[in-house]
C-alpha atoms as a PDB file:
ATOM      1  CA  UNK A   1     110.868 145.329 100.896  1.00  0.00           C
ATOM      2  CA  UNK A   2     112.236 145.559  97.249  1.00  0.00           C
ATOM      3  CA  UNK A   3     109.446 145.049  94.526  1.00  0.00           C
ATOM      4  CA  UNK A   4     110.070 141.886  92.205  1.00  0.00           C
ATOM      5  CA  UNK A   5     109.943 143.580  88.408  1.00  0.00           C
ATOM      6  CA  UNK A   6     107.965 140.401  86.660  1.00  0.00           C
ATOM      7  CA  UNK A   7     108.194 142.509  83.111  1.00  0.00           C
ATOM      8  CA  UNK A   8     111.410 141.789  81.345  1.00  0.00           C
ATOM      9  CA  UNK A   9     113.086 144.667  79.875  1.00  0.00           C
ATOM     10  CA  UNK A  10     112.971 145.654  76.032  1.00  0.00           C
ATOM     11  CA  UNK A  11     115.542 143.327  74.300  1.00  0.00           C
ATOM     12  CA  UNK A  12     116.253 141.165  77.043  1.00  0.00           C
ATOM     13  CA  UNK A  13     116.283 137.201  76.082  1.00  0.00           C
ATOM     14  CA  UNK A  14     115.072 134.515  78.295  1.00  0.00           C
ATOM     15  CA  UNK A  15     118.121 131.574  78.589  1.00  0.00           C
ATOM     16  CA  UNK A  16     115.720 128.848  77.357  1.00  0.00           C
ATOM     17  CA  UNK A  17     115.608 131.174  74.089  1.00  0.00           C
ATOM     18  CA  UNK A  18     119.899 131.949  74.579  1.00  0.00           C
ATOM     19  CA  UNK A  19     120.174 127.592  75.509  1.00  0.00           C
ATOM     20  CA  UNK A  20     118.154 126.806  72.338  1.00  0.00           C
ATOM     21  CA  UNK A  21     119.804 129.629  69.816  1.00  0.00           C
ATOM     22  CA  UNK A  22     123.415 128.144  71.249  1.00  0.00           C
ATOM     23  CA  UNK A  23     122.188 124.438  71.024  1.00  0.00           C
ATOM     24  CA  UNK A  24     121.063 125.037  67.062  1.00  0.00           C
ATOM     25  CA  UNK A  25     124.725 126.120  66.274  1.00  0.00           C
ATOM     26  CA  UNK A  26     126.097 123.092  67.375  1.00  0.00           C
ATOM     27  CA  UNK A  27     126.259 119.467  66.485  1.00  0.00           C
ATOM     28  CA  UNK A  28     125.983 117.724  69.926  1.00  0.00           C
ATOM     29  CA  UNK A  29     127.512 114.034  70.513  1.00  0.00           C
ATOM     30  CA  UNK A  30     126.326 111.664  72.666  1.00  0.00           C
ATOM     31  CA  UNK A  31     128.143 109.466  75.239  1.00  0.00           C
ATOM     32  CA  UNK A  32     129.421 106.661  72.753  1.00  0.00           C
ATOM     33  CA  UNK A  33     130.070 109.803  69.987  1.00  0.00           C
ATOM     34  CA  UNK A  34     132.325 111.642  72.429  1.00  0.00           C
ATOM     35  CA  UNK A  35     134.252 108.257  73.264  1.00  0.00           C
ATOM     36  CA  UNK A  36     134.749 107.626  69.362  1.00  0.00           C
ATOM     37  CA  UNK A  37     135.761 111.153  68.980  1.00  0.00           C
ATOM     38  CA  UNK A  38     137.989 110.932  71.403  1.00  0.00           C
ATOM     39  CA  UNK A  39     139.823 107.931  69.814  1.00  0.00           C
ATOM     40  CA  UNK A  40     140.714 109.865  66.940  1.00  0.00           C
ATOM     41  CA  UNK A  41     141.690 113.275  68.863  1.00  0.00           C
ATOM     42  CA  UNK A  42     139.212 114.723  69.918  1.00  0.00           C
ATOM     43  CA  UNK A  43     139.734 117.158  73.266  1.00  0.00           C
ATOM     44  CA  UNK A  44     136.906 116.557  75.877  1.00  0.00           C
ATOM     45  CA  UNK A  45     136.977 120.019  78.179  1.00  0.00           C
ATOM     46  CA  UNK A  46     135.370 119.520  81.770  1.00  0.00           C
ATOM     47  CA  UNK A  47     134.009 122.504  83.089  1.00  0.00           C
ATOM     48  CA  UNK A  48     132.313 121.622  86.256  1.00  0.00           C
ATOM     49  CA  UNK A  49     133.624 122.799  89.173  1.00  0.00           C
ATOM     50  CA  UNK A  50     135.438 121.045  91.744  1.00  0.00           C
ATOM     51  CA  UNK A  51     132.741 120.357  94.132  1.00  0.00           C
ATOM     52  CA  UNK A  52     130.900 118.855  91.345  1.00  0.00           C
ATOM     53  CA  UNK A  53     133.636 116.436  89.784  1.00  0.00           C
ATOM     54  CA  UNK A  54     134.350 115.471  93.759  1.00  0.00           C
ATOM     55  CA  UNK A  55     130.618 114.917  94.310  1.00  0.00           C
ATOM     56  CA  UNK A  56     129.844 112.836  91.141  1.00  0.00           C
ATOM     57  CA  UNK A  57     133.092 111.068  89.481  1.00  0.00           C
ATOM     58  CA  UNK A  58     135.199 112.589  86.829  1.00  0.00           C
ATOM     59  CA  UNK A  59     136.577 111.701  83.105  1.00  0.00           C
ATOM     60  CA  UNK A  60     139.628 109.839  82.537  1.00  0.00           C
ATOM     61  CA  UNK A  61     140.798 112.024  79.802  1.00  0.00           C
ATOM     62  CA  UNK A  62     139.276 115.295  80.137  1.00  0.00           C
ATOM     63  CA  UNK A  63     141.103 118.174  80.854  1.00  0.00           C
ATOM     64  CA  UNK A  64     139.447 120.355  83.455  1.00  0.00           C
ATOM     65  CA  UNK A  65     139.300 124.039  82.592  1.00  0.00           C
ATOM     66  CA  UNK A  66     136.684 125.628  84.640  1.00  0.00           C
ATOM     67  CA  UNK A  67     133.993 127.748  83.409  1.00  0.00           C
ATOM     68  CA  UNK A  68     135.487 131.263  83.915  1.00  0.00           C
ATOM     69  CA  UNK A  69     138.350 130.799  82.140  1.00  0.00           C
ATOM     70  CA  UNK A  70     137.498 128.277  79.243  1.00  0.00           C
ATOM     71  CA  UNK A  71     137.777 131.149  76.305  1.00  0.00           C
ATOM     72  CA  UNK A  72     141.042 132.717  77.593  1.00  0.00           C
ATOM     73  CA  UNK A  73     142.646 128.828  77.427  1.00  0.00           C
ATOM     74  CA  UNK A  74     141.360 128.149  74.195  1.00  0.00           C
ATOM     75  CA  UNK A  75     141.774 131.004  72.125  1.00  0.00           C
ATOM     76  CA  UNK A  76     144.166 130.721  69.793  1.00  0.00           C
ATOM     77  CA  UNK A  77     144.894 134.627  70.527  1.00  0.00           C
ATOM     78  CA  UNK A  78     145.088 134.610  74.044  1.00  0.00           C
ATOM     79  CA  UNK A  79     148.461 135.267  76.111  1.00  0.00           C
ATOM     80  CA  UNK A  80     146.912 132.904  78.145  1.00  0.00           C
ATOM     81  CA  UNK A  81     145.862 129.656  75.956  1.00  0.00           C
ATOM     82  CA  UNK A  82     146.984 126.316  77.075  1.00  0.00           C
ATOM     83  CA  UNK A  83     149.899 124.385  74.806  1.00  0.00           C
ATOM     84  CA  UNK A  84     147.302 122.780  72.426  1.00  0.00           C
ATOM     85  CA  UNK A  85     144.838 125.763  71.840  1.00  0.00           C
ATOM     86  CA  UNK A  86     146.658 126.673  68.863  1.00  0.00           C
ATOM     87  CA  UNK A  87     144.543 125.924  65.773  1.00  0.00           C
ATOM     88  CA  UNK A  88     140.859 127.091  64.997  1.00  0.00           C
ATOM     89  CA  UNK A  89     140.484 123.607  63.840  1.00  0.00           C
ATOM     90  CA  UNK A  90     140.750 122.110  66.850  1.00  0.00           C
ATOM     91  CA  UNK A  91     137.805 119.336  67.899  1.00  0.00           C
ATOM     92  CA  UNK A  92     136.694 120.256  71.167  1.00  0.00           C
ATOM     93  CA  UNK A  93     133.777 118.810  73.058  1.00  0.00           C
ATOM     94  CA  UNK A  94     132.689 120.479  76.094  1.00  0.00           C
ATOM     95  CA  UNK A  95     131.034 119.073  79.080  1.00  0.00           C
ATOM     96  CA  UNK A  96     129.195 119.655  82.080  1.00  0.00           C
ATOM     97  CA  UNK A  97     126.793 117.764  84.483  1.00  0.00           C
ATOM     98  CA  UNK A  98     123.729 117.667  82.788  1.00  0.00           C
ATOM     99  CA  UNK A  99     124.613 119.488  79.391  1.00  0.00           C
ATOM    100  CA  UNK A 100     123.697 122.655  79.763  1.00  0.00           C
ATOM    101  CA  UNK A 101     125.825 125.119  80.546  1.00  0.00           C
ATOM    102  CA  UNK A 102     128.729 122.943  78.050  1.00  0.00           C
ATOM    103  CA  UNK A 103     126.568 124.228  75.427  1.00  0.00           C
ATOM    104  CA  UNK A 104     126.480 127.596  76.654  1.00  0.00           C
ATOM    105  CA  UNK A 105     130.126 127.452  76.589  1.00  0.00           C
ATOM    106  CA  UNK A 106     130.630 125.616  72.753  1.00  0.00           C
ATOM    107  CA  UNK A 107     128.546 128.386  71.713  1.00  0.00           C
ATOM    108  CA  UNK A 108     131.232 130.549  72.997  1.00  0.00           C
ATOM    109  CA  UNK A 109     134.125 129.025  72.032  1.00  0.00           C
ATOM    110  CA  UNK A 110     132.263 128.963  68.050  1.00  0.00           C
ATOM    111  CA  UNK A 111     132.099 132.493  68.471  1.00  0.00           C
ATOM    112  CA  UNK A 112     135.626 132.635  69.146  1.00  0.00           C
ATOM    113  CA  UNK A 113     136.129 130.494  66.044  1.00  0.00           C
ATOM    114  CA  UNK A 114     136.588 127.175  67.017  1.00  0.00           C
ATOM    115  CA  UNK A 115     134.259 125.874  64.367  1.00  0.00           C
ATOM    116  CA  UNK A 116     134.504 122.078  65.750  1.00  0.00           C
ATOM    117  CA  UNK A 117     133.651 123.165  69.300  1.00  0.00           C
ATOM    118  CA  UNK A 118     130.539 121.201  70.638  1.00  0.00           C
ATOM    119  CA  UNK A 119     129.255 119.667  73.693  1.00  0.00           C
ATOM    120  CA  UNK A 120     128.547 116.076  75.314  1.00  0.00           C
ATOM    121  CA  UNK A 121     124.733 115.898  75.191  1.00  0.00           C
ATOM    122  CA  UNK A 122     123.755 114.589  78.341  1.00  0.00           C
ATOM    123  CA  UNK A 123     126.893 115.755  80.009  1.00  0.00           C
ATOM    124  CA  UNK A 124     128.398 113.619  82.501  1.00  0.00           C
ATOM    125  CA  UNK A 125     125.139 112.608  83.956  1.00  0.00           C
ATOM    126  CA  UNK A 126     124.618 110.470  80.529  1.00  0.00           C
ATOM    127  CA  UNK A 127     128.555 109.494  80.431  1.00  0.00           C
ATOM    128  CA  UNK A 128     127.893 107.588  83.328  1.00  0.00           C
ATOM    129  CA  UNK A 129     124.553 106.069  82.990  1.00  0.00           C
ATOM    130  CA  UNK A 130     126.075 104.890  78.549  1.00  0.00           C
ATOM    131  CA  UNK A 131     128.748 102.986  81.169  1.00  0.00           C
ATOM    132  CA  UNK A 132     131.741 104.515  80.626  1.00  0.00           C
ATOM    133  CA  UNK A 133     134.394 104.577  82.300  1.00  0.00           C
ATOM    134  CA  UNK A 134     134.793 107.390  84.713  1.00  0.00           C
ATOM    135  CA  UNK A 135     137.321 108.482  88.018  1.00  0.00           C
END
């Protein structure tokens, strides 16, 4: 029987702490936001994974780039960036189910220097129930 260790270790930080520390870094957008935003250029970056976008509808105009590789495509540096990921300027908004791991992620892609980089507060979950349009 392996012993549960209910102590966390020196230095460790719970993810409510990491989710809140990433979430005051960034300047979320809500439903009707990240549809204006889009108008003018925005990039709205899925990152659920398949079984999710099957199981609950998807965005007309995101582009999916799942969560393991969403700082390799967007990097400016990277060997491996996609066509478009070449400005730190970019506007990005990143989104998930719910909004929480998309804010993880913007947090990332901030620290990669994409200034701009956010998330869809609400995620897809709140996309759909603000009535917009979805796949």
């Amino acid at each position: 029987m392996v012993t549960a260790v209910l102590t966390p270790p020196a230095g460790s930080t719970g993810i409510d702490q990491i989710l809140a520390t990433a979430r005051a870094r960034l300047d979320r957008v809500g439903p009707h936001e990240t549809a204006q935003a889009l108008r003018r250029g925005a990039i709205l970056i899925d990152i659920r994974p398949a079984a999710q976008r099957a199981q609950f509808g998807e965005f007309p105009d995101a582009i999916v780039i799942e969560r393991n590789v969403l700082e390799w495509r967007l990097d400016p540096r990277s060997d491996a960036r996609l066509p478009f990921a070449n400005s730190y300027d970019l506007e990005v908004i990143v989104t998930c189910q719910e909004g929480y791991t998309s804010s993880l992620a913007a947090a990332s892609l901030q620290d990669l220097g994409l200034q701009r980089a956010t998330d869809l507060d609400g995620g897809f979950k709140a996309w759909r129930e603000a009535g917009l349009p979805v796949l």
